[in-house]
Structure formats: C-alpha cells, structure tokens
PDB file of N, CA and C in Angstrom:
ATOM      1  N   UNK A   1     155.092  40.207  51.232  1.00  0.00           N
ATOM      2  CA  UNK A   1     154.166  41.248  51.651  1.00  0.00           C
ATOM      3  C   UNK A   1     153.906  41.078  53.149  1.00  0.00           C
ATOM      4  N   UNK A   2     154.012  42.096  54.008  1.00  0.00           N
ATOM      5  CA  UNK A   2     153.599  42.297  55.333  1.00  0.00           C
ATOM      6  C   UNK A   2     152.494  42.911  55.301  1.00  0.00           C
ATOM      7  N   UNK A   3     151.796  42.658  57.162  1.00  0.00           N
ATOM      8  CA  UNK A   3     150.569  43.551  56.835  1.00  0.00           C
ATOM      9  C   UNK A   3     150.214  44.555  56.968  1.00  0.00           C
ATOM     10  N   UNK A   4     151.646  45.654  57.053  1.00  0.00           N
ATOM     11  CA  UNK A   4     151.827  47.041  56.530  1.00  0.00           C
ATOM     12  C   UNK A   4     151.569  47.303  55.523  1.00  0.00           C
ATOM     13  N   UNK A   5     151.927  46.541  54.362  1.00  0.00           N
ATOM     14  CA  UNK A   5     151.715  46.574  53.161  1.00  0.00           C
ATOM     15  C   UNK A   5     150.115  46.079  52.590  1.00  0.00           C
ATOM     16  N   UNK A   6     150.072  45.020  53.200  1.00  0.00           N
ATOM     17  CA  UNK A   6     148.386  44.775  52.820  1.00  0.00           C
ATOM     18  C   UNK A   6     147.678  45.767  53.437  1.00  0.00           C
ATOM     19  N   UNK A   7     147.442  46.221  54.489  1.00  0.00           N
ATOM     20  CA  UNK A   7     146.833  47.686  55.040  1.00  0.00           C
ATOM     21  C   UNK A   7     147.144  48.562  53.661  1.00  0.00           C
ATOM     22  N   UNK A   8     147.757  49.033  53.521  1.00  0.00           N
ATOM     23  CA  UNK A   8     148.250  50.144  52.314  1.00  0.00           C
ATOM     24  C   UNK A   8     147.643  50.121  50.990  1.00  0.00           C
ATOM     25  N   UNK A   9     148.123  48.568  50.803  1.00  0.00           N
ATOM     26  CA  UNK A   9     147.684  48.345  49.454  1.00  0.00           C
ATOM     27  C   UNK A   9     145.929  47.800  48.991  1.00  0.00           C
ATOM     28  N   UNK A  10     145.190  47.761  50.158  1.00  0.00           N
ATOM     29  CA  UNK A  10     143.880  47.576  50.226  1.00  0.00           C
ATOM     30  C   UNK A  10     143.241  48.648  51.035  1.00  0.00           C
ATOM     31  N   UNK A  11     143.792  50.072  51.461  1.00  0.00           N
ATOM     32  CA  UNK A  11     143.048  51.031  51.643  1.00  0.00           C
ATOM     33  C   UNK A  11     141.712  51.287  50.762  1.00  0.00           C
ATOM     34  N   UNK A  12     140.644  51.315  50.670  1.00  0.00           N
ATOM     35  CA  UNK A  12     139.865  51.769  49.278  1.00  0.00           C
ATOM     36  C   UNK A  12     138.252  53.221  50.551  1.00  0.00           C
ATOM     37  N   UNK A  13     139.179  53.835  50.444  1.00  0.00           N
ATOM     38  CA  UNK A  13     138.270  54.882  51.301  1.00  0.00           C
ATOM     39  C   UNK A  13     137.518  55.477  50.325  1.00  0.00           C
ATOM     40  N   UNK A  14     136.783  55.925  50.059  1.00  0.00           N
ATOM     41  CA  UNK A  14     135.729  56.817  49.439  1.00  0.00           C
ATOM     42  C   UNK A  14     135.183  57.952  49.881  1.00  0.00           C
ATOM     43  N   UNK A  15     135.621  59.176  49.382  1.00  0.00           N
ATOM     44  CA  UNK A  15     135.177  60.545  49.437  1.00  0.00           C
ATOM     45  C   UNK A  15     135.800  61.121  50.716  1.00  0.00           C
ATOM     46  N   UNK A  16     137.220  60.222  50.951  1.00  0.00           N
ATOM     47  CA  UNK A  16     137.866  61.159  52.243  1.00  0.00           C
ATOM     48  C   UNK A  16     138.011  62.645  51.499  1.00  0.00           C
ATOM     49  N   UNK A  17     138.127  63.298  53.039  1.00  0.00           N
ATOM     50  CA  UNK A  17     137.985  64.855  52.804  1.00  0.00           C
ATOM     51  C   UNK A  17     136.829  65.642  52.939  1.00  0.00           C
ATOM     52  N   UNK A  18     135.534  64.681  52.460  1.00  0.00           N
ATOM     53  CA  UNK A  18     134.512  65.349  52.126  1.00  0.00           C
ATOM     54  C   UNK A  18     133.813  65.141  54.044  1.00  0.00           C
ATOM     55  N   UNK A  19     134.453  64.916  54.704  1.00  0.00           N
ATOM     56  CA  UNK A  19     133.965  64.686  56.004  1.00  0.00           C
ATOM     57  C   UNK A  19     133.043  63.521  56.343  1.00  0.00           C
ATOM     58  N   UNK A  20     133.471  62.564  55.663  1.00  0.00           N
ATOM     59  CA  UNK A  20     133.078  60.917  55.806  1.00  0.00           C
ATOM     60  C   UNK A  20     133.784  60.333  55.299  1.00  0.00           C
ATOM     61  N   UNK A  21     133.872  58.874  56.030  1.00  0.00           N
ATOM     62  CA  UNK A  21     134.675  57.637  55.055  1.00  0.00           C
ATOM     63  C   UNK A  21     133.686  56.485  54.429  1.00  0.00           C
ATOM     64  N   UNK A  22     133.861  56.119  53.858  1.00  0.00           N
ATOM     65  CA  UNK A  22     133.249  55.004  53.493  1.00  0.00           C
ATOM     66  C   UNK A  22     134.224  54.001  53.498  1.00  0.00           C
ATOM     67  N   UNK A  23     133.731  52.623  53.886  1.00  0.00           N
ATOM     68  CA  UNK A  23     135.166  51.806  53.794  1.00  0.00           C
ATOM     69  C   UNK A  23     134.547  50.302  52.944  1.00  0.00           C
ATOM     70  N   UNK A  24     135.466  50.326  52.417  1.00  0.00           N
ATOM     71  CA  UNK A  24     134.828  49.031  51.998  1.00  0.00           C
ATOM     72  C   UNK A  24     135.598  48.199  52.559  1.00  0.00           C
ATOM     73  N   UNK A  25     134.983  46.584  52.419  1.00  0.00           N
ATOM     74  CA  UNK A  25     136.166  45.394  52.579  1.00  0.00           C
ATOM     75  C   UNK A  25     136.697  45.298  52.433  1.00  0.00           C
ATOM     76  N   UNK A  26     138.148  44.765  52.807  1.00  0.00           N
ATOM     77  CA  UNK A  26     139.622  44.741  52.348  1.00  0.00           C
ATOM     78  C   UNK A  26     139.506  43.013  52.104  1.00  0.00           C
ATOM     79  N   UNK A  27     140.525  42.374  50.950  1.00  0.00           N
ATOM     80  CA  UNK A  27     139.626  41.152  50.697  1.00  0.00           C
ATOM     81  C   UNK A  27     140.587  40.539  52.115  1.00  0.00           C
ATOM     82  N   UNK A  28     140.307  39.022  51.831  1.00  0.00           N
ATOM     83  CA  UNK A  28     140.689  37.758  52.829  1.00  0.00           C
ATOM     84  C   UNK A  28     142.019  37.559  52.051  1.00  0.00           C
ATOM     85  N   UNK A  29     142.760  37.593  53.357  1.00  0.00           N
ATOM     86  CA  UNK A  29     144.193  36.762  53.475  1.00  0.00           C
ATOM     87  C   UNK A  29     144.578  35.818  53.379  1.00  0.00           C
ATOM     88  N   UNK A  30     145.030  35.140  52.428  1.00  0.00           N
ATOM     89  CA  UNK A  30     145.342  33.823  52.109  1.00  0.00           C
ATOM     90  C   UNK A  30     147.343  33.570  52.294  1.00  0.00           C
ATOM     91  N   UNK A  31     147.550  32.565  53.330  1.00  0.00           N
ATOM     92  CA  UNK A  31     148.834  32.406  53.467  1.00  0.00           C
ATOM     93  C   UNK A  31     149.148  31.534  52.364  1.00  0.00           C
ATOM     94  N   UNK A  32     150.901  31.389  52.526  1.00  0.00           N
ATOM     95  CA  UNK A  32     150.954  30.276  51.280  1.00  0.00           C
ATOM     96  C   UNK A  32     150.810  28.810  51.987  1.00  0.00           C
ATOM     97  N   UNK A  33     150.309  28.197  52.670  1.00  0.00           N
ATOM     98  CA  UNK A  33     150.027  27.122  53.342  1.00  0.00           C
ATOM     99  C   UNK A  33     148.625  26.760  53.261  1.00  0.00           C
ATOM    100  N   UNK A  34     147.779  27.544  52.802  1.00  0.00           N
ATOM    101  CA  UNK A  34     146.362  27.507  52.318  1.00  0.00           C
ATOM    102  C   UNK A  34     145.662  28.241  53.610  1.00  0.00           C
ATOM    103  N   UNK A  35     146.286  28.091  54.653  1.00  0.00           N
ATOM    104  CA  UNK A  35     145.581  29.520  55.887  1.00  0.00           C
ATOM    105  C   UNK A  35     144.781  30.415  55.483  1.00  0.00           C
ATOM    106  N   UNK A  36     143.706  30.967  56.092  1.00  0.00           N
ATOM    107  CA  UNK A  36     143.094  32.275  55.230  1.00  0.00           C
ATOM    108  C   UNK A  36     142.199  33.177  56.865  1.00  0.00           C
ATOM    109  N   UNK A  37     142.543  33.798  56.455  1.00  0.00           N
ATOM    110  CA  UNK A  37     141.625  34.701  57.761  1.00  0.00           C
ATOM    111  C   UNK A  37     141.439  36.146  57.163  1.00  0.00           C
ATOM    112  N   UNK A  38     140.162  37.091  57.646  1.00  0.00           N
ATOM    113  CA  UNK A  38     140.025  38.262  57.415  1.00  0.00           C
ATOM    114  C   UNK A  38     140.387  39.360  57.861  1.00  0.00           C
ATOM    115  N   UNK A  39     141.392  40.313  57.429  1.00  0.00           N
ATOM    116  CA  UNK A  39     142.162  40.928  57.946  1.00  0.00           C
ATOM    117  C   UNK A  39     141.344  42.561  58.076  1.00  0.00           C
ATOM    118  N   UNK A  40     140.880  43.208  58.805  1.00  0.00           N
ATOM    119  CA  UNK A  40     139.746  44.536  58.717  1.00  0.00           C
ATOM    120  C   UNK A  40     140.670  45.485  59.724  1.00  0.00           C
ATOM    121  N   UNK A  41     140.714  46.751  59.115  1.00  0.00           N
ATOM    122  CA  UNK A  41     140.662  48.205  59.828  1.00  0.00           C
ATOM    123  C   UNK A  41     139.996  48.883  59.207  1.00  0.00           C
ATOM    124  N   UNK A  42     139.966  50.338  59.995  1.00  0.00           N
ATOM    125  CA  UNK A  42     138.801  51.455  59.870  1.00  0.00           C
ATOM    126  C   UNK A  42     138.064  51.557  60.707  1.00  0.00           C
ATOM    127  N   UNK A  43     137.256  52.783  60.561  1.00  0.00           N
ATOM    128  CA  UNK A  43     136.119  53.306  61.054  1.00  0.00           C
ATOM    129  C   UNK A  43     135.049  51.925  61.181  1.00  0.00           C
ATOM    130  N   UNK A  44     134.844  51.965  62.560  1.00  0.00           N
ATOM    131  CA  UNK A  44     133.464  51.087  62.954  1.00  0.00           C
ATOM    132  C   UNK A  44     134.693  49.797  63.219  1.00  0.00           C
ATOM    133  N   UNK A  45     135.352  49.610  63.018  1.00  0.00           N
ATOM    134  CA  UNK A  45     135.927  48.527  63.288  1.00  0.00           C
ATOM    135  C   UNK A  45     136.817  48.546  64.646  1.00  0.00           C
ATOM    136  N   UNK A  46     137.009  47.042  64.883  1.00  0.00           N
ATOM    137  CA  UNK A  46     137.862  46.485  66.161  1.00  0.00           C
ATOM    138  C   UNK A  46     139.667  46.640  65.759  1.00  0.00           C
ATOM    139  N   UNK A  47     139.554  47.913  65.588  1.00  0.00           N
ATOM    140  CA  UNK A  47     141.460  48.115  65.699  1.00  0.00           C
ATOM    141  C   UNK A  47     141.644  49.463  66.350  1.00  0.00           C
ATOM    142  N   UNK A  48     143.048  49.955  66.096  1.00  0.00           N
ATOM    143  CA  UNK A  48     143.088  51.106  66.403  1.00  0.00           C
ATOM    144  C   UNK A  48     144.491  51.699  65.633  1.00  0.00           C
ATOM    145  N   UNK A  49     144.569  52.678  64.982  1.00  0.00           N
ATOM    146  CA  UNK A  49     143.388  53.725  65.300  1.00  0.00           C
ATOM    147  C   UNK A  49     142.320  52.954  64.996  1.00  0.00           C
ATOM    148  N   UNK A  50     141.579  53.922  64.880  1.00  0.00           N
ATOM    149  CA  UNK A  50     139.566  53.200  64.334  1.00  0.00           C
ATOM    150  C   UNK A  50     139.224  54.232  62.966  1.00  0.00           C
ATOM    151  N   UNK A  51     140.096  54.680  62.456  1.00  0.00           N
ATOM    152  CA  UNK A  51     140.093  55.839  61.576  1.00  0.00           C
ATOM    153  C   UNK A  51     140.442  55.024  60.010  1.00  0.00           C
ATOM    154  N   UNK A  52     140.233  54.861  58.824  1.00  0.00           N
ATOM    155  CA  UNK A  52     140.986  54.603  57.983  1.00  0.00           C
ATOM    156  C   UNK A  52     141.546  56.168  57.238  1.00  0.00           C
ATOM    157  N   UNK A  53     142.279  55.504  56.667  1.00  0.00           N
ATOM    158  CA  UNK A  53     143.127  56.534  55.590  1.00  0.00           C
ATOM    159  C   UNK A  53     144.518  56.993  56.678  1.00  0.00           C
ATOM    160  N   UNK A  54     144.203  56.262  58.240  1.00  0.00           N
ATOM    161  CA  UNK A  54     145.791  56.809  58.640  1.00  0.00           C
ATOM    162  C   UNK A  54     147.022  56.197  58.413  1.00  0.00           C
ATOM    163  N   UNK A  55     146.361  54.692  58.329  1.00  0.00           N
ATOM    164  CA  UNK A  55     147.265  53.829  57.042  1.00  0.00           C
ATOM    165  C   UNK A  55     148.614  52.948  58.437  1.00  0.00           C
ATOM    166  N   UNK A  56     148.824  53.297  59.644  1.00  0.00           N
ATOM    167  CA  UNK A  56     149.069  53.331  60.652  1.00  0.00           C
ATOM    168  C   UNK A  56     148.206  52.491  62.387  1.00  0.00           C
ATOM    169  N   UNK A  57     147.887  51.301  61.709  1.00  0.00           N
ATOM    170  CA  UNK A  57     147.395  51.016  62.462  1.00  0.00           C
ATOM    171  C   UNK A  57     148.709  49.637  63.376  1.00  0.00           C
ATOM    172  N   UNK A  58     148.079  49.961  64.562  1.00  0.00           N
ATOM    173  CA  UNK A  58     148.845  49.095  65.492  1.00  0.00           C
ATOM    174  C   UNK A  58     147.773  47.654  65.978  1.00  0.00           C
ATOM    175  N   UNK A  59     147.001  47.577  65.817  1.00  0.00           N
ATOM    176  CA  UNK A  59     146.143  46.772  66.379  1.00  0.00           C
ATOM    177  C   UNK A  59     144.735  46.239  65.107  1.00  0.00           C
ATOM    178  N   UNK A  60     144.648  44.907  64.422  1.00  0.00           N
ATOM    179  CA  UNK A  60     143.625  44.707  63.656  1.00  0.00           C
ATOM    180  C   UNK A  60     142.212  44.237  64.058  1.00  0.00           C
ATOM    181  N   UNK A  61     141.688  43.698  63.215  1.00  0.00           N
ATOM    182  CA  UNK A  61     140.306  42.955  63.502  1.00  0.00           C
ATOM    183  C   UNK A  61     140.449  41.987  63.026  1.00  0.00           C
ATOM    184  N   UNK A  62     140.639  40.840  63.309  1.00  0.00           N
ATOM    185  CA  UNK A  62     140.517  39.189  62.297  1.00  0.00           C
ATOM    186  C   UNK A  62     139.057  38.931  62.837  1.00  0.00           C
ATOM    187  N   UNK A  63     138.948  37.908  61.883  1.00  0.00           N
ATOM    188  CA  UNK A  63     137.663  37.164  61.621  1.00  0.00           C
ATOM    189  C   UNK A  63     137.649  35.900  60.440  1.00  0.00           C
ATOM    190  N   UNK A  64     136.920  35.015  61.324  1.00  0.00           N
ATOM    191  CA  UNK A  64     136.720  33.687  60.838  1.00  0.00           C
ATOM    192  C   UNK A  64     137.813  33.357  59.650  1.00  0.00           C
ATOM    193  N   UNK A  65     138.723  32.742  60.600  1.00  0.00           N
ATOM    194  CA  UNK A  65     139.800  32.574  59.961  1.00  0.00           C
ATOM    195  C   UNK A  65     140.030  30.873  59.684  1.00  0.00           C
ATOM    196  N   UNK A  66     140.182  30.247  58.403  1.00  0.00           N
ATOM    197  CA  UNK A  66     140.205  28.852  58.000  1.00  0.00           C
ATOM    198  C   UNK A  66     140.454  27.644  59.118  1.00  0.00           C
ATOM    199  N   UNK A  67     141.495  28.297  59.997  1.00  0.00           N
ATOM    200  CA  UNK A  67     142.122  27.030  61.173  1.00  0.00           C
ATOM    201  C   UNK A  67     141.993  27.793  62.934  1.00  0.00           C
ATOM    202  N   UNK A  68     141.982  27.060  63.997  1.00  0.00           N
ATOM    203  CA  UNK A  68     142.270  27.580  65.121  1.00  0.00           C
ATOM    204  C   UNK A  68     143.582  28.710  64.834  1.00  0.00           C
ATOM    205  N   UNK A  69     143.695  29.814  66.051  1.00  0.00           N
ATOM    206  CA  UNK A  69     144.478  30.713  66.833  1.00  0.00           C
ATOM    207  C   UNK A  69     144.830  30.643  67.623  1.00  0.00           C
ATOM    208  N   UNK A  70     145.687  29.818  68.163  1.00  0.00           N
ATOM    209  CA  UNK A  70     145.432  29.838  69.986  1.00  0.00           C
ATOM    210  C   UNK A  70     146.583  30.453  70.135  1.00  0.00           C
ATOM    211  N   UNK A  71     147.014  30.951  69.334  1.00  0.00           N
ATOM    212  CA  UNK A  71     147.933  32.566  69.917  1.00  0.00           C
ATOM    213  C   UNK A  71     147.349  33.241  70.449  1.00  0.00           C
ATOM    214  N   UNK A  72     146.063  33.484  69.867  1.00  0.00           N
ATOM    215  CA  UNK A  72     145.269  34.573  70.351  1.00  0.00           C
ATOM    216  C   UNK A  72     143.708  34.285  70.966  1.00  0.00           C
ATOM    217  N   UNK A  73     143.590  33.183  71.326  1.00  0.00           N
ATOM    218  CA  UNK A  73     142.481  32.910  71.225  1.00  0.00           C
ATOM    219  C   UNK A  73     141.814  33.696  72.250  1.00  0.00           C
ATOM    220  N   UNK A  74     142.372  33.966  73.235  1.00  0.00           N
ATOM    221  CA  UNK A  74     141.578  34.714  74.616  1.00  0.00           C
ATOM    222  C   UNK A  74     141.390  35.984  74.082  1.00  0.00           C
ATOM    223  N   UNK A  75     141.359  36.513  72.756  1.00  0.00           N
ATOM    224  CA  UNK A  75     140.790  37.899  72.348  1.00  0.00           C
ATOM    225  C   UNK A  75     139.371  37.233  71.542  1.00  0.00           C
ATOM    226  N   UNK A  76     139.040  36.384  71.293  1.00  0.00           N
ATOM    227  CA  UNK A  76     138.062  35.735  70.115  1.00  0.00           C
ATOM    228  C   UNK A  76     136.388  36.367  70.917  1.00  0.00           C
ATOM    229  N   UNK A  77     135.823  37.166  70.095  1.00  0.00           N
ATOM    230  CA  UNK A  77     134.313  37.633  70.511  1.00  0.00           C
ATOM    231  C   UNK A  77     133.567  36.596  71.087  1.00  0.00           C
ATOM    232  N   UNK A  78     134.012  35.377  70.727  1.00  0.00           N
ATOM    233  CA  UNK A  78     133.089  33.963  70.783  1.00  0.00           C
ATOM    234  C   UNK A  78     134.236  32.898  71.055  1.00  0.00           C
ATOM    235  N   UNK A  79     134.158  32.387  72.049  1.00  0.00           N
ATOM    236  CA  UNK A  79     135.136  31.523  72.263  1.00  0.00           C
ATOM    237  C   UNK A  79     134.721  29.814  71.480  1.00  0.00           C
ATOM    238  N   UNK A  80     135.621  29.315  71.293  1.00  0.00           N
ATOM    239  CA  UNK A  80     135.332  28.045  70.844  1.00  0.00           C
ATOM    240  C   UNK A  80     134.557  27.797  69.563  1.00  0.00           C
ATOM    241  N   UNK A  81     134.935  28.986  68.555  1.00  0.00           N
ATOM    242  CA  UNK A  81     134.302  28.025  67.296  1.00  0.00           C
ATOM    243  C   UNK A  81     135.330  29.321  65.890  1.00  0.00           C
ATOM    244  N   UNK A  82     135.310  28.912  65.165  1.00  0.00           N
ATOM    245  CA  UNK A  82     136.140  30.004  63.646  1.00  0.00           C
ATOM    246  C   UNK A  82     134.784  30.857  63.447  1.00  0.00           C
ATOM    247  N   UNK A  83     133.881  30.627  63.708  1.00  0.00           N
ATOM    248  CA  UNK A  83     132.665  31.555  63.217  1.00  0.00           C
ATOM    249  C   UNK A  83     132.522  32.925  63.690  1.00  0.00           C
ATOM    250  N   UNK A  84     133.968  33.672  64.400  1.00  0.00           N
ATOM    251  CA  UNK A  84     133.540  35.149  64.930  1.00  0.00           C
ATOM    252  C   UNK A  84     134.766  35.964  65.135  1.00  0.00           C
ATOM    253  N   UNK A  85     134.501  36.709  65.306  1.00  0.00           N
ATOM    254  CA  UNK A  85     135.566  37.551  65.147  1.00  0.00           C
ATOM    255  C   UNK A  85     136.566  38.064  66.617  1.00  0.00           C
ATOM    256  N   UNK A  86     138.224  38.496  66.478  1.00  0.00           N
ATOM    257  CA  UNK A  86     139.093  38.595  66.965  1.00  0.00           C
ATOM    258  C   UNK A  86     139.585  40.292  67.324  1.00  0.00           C
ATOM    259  N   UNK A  87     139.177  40.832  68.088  1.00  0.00           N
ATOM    260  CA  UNK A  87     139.088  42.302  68.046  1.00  0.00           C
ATOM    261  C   UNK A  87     140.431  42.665  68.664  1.00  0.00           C
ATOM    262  N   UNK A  88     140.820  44.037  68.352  1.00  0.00           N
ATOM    263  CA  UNK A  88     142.372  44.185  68.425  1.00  0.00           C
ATOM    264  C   UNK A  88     143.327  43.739  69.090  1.00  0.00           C
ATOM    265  N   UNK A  89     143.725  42.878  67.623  1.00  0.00           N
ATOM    266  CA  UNK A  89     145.284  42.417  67.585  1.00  0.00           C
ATOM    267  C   UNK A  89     145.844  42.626  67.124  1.00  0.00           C
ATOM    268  N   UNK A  90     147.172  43.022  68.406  1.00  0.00           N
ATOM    269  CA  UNK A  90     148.476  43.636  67.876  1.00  0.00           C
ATOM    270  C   UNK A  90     149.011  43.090  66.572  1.00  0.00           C
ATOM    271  N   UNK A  91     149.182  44.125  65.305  1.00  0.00           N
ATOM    272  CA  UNK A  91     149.466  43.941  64.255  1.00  0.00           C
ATOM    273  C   UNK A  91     150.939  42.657  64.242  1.00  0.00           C
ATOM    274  N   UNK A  92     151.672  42.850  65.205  1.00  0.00           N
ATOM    275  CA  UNK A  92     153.436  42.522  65.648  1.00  0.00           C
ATOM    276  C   UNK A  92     152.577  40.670  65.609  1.00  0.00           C
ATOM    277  N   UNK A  93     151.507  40.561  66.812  1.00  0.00           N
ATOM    278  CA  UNK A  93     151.008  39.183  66.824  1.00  0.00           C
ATOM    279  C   UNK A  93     150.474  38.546  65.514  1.00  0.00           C
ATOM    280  N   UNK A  94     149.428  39.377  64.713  1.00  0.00           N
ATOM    281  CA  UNK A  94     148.709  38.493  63.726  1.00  0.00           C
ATOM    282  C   UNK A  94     150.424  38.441  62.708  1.00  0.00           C
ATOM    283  N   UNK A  95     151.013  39.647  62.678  1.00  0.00           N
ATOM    284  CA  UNK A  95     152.320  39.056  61.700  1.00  0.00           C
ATOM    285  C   UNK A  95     153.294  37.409  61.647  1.00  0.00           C
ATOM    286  N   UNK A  96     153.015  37.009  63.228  1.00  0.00           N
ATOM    287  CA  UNK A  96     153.467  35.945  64.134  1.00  0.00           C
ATOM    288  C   UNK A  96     152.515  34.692  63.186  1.00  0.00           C
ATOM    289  N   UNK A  97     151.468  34.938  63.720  1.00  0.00           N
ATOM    290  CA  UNK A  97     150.395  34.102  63.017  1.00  0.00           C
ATOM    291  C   UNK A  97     150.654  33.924  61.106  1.00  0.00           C
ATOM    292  N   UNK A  98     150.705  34.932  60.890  1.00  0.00           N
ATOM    293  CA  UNK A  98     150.500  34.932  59.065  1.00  0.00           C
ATOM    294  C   UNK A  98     152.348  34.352  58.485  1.00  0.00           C
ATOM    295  N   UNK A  99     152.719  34.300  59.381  1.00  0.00           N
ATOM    296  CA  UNK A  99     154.632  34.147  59.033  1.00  0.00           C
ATOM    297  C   UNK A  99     154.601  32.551  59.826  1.00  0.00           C
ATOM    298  N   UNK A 100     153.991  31.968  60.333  1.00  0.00           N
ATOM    299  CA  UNK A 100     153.858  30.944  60.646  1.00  0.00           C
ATOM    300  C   UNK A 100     153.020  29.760  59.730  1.00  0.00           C
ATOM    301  N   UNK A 101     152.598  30.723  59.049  1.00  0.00           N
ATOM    302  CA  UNK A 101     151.557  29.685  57.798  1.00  0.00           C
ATOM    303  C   UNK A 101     152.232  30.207  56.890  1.00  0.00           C
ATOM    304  N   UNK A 102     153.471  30.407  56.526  1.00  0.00           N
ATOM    305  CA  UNK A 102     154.520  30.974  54.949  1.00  0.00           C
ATOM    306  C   UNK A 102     154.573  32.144  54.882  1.00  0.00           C
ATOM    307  N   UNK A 103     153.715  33.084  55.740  1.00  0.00           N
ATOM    308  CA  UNK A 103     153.580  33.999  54.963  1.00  0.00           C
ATOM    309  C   UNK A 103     152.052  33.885  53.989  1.00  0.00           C
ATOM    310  N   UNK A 104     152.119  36.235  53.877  1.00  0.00           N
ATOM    311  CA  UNK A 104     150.926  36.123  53.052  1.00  0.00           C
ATOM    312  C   UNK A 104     151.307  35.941  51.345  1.00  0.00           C
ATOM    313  N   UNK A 105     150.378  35.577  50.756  1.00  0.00           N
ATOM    314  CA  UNK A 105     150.558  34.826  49.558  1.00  0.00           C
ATOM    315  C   UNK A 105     149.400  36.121  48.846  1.00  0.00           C
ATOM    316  N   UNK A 106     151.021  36.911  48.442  1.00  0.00           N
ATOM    317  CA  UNK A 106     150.165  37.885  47.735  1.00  0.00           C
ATOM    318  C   UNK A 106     149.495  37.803  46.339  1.00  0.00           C
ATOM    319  N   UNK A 107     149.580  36.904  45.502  1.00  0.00           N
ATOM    320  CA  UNK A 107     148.622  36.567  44.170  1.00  0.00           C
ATOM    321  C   UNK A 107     147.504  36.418  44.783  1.00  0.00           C
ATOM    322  N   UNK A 108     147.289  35.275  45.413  1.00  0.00           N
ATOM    323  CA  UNK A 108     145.783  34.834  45.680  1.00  0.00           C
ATOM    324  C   UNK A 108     145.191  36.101  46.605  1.00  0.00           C
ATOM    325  N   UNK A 109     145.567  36.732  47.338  1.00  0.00           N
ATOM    326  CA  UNK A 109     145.291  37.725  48.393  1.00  0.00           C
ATOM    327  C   UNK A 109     144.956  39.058  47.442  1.00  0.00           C
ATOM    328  N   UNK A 110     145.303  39.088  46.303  1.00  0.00           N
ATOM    329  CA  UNK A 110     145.148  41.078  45.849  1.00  0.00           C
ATOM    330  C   UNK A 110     144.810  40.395  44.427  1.00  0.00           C
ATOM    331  N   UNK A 111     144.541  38.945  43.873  1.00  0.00           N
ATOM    332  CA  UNK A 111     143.783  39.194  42.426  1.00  0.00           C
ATOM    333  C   UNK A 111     142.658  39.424  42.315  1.00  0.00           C
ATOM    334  N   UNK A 112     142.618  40.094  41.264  1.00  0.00           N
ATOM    335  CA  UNK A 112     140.919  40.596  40.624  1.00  0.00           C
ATOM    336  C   UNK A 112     140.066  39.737  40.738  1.00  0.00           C
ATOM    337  N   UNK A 113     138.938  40.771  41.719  1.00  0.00           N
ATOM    338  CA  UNK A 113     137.671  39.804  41.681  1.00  0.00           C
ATOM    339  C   UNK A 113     136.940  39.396  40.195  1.00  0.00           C
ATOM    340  N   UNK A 114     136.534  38.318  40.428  1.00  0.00           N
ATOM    341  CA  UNK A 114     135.510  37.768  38.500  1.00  0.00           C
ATOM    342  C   UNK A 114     134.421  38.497  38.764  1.00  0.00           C
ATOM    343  N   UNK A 115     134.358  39.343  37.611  1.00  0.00           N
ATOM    344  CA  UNK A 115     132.716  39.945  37.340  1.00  0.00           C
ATOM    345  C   UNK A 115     131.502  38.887  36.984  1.00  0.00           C
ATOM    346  N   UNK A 116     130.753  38.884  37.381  1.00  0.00           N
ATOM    347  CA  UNK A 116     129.117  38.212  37.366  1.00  0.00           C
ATOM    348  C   UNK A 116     128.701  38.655  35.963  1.00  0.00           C
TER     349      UNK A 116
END
C-alpha cells in the first residue's frame, strides 16, 4: 500500500455535495518496522489541496510520529521534540520516509477499531 492508496482508502467525508465536508480522522500509520506517524489531509488541514474528496493530494500533514525525521525536520511546527506536527510534505518525501521503515503495514494501519 502507498500513500495514494491510504489517502483513498481512508477518505471518510460526510455529506459532500450538500456544501460542507466533514472530515474525520484518517487512522495512524503503522510501518512494518513498528514506525508509526499520523498521516492527515483535508479541509482545515496542512496539505494541499486543502479540500478533501479530491483524493489528489501532493503535499500531507504528519504528526507526532513514533521516531525522529530528519528528512524533514526543518518543516516540524516545533522543532526538537515528536510532540507536533509537520505541515506540507511532499507526498514523493513522506513515501521516502514510510519505504524506509518497510513500508506501510496495511493490517495494523486499516483494522477495525474495538467497540467500548
């Protein structure tokens, strides 16, 4: 799975059409190396487009991700700690990042959340 495909396959927009989005969370990325970082597009968010449902994004939002980045670190909201978030990065880079820890590890990444 690429993160063309995780974009796609974790779209969950609500009431497009009706002239709003609602977006919910898309869950956390888990590589197969145990890596994990939060992968976000849409509306209100640090990518671009900034639109969801175009399904087409070139640029993400990470956030507080399990280990250092220093691929990317000179984009980090907060320098020097995992506690903040990474505002648009080129999709081509975080792929660099997530293919460097195995790859995403799509079981753990898209199974069903446990109901309470």
């Amino acid at each position: 799975m690429n993160i063309e495909e995780f974009l796609h396959q974790t779209c969950n927009v609500e009431d497009m059409g009706k002239g709003y989005h609602m977006q919910r969370t898309r869950p956390r990325v888990y590589c197969k190396d145990g890596f994990s970082v939060s992968m976000q597009a849409g509306e209100g968010i640090y990518c671009q487009p900034r639109r969801d449902g175009d399904l087409c994004y070139y640029m993400v939002e990470l956030g507080y991700p399990s280990a250092p980045m220093p691929e990317i670190e000179d984009r980090a909201e907060d320098k020097g700690t995992l506690e903040t978030v990474w505002g648009y990065v080129p999709v081509a880079d975080v792929q660099k990042i997530l293919d460097s820890h195995g790859g995403i590890d799509e079981a753990k990444t898209l199974k069903p959340k446990e109901k309470k």
